[in-house]
N, C-alpha and C. Protein backbone atom coordinates (compact mmCIF):
# COMPACT_ATOMS: atom_id res chain seq x y z
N UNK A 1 19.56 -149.36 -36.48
CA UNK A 1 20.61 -149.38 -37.47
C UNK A 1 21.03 -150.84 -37.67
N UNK A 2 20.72 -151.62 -38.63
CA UNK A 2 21.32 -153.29 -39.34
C UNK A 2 23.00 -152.51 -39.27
N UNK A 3 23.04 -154.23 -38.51
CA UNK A 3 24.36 -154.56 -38.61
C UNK A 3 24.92 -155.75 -39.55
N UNK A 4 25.08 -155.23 -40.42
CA UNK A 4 25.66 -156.96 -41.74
C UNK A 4 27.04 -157.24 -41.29
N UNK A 5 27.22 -158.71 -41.14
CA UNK A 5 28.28 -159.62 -41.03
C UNK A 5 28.00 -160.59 -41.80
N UNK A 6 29.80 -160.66 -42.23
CA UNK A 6 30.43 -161.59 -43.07
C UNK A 6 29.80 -162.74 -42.90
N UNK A 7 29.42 -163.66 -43.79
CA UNK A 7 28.91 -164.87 -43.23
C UNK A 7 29.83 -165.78 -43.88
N UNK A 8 31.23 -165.39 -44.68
CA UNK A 8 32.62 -166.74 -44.41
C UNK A 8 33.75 -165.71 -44.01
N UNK A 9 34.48 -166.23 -44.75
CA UNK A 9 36.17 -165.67 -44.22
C UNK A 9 36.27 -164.74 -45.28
N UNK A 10 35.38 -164.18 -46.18
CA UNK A 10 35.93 -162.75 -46.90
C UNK A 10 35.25 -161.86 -46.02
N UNK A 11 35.93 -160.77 -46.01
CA UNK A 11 35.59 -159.23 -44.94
C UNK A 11 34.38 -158.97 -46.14
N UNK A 12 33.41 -158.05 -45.42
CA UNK A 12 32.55 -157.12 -46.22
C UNK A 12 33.44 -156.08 -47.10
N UNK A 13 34.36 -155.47 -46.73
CA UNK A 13 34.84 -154.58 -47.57
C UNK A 13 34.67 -155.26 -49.04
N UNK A 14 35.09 -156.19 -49.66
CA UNK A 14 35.53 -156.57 -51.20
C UNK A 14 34.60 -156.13 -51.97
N UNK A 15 33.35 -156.27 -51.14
CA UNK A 15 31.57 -155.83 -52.27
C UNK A 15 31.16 -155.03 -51.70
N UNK A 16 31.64 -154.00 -50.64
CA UNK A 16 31.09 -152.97 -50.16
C UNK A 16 31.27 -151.24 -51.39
N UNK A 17 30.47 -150.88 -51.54
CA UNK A 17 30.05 -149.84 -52.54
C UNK A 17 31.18 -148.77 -51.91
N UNK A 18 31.18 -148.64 -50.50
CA UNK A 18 32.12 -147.52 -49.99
C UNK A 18 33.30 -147.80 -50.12
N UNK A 19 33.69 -149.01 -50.41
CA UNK A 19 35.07 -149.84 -50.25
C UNK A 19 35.51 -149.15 -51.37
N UNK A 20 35.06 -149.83 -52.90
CA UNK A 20 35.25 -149.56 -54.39
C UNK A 20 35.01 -147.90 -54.80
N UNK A 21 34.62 -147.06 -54.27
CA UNK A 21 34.80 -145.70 -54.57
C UNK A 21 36.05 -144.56 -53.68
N UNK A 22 36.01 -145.54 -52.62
CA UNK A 22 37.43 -144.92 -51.86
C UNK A 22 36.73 -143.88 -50.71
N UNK A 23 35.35 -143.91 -50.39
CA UNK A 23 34.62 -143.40 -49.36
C UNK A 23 34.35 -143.75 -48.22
N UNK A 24 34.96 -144.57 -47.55
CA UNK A 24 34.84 -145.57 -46.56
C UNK A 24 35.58 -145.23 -45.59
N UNK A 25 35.10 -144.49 -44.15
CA UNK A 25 35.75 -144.22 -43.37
C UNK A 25 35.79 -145.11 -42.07
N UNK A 26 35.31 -146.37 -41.91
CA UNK A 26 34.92 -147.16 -41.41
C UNK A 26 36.33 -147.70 -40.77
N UNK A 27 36.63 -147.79 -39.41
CA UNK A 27 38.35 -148.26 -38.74
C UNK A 27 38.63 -149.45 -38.85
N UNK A 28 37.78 -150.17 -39.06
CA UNK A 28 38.30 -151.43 -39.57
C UNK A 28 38.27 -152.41 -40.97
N UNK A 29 38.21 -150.76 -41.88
CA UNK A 29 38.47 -151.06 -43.14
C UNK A 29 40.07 -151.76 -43.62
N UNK A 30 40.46 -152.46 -44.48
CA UNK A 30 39.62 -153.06 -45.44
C UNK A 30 39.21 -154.62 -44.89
N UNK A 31 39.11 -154.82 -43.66
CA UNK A 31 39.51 -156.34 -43.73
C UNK A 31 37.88 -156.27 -42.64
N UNK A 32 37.04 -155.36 -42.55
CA UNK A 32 35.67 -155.47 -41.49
C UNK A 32 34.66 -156.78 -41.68
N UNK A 33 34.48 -157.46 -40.81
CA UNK A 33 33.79 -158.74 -41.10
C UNK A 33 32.09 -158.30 -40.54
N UNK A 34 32.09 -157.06 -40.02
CA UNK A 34 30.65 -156.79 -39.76
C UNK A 34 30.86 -154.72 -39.96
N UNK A 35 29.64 -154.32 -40.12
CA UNK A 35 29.63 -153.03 -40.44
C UNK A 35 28.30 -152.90 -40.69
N UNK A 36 27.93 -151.22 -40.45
CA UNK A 36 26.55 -150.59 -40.00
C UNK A 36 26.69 -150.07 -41.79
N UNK A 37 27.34 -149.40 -42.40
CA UNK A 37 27.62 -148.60 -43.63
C UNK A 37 27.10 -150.09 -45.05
N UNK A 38 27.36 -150.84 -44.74
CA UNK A 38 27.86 -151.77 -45.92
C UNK A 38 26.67 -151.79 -46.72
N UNK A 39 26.58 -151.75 -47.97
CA UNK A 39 25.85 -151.95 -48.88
C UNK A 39 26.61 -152.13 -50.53
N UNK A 40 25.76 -153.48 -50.47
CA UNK A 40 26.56 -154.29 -51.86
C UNK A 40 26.30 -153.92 -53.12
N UNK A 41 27.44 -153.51 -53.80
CA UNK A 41 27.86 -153.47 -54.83
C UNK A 41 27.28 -154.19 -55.93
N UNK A 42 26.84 -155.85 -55.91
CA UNK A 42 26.91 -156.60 -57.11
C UNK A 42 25.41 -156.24 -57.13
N UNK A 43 24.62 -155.82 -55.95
CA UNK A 43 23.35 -155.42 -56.35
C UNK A 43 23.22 -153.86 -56.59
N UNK A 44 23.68 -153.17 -56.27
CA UNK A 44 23.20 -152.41 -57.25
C UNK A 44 24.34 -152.02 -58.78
N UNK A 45 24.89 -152.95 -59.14
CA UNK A 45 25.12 -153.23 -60.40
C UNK A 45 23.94 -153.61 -61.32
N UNK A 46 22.37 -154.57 -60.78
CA UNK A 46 21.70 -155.25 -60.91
C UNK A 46 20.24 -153.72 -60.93
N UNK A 47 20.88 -152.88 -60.45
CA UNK A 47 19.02 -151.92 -60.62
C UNK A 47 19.79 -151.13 -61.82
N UNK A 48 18.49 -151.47 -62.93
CA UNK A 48 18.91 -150.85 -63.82
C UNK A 48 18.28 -148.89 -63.51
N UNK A 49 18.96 -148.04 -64.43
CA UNK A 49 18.38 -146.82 -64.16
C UNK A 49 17.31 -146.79 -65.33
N UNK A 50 16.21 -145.84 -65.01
CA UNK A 50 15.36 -145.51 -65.56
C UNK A 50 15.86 -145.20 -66.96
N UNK A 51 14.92 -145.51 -67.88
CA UNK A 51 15.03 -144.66 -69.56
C UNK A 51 14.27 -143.65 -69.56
N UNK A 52 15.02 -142.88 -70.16
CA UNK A 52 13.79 -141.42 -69.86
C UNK A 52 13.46 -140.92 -71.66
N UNK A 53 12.10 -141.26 -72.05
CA UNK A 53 11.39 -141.38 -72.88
C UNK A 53 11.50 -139.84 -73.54
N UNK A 54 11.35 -139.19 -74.59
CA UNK A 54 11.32 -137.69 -75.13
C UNK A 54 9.88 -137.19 -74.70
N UNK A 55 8.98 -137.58 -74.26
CA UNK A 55 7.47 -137.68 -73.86
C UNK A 55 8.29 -136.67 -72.45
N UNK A 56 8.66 -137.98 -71.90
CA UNK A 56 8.96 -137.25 -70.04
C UNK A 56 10.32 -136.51 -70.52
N UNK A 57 10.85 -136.08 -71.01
CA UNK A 57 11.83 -135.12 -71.42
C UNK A 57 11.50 -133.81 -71.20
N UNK A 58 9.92 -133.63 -72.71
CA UNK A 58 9.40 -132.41 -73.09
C UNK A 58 8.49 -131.68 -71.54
N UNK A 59 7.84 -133.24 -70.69
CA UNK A 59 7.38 -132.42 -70.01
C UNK A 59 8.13 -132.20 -69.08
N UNK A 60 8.89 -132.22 -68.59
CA UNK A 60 10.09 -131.95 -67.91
C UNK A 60 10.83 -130.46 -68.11
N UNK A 61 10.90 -130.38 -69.74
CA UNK A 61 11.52 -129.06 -70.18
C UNK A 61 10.15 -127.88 -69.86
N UNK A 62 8.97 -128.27 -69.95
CA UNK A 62 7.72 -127.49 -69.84
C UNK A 62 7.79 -126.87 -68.37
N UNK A 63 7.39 -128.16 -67.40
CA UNK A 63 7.77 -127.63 -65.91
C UNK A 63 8.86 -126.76 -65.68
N UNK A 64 9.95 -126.90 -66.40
CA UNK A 64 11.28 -125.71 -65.77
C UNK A 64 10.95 -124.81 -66.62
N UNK A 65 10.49 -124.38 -67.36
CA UNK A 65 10.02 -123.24 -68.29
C UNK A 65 8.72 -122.93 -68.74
N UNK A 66 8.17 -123.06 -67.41
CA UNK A 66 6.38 -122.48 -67.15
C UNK A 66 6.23 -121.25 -67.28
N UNK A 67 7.25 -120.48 -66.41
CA UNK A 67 7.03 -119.21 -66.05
C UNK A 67 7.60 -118.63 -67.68
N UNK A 68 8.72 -118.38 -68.61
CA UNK A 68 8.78 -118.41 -69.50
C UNK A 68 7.47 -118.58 -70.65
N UNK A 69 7.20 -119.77 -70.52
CA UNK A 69 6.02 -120.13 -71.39
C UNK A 69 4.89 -119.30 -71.57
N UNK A 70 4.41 -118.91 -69.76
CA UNK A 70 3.41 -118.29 -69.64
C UNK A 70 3.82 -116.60 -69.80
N UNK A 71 4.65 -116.33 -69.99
CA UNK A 71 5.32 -114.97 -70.69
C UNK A 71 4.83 -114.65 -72.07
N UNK A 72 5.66 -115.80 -72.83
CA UNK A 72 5.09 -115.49 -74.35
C UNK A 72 3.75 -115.96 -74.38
N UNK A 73 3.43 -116.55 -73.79
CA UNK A 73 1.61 -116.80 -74.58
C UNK A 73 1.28 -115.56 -73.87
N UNK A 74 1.67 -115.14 -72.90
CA UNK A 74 0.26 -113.07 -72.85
C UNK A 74 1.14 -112.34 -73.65
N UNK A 75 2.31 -112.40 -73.97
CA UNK A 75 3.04 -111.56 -75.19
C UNK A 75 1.94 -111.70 -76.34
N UNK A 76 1.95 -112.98 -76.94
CA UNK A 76 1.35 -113.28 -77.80
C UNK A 76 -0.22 -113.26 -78.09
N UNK A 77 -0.65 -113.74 -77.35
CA UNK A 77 -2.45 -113.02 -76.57
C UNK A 77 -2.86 -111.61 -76.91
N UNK A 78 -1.30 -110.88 -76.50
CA UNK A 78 -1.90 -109.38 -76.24
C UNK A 78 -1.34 -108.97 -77.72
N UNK A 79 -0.79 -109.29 -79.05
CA UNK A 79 -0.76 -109.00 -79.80
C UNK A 79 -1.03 -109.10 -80.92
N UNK A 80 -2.39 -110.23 -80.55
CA UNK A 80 -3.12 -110.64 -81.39
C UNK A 80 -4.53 -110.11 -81.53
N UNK A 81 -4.82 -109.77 -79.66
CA UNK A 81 -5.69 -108.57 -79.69
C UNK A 81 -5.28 -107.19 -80.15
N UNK A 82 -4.56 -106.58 -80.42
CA UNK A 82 -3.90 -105.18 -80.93
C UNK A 82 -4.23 -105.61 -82.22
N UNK A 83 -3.61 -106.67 -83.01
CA UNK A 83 -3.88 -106.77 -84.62
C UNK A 83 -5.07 -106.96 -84.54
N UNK A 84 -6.33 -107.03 -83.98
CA UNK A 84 -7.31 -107.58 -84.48
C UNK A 84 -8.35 -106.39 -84.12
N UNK A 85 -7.89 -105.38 -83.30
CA UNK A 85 -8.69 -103.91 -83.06
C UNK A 85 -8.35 -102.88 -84.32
């Protein structure tokens, strides 16, 4: 388990992610100059999130509605053989 410490006179809390959401159960919050939890804030301000394209949307909507899908196409299968006897 990394242990991050302060490396001046501001505590980790100020850019700690747990600090700024109010999740931080850490006992020597707000003023901790070292901590096992800490992970900074200004970076992940910096990862942008994915764009999700209508391409990876549709197949996305396909995968959760396979079983569906594969419903109506033998619906449809089987009533195309009936019209065609």
């Amino acid at each position: 388990m990394p242990l991050y410490q302060a490396t001046g006179d501001e505590p980790l809390c100020l850019t700690c992610t747990y600090h700024a959401d109010n999740t931080c159960t850490f006992p020597k919050r707000p003023l901790a100059m070292d901590c096992t939890l800490y992970t900074d804030v200004r970076k992940q301000l910096l990862v942008a999130r994915p764009g999700y394209t209508g391409s990876f949307r549709l197949q996305a909507w396909v995968k959760r509605k396979a079983g569906l899908l594969a419903l109506i196409g033998l619906v449809l299968i089987s009533l195309l053989l009936v019209l065609l006897r």
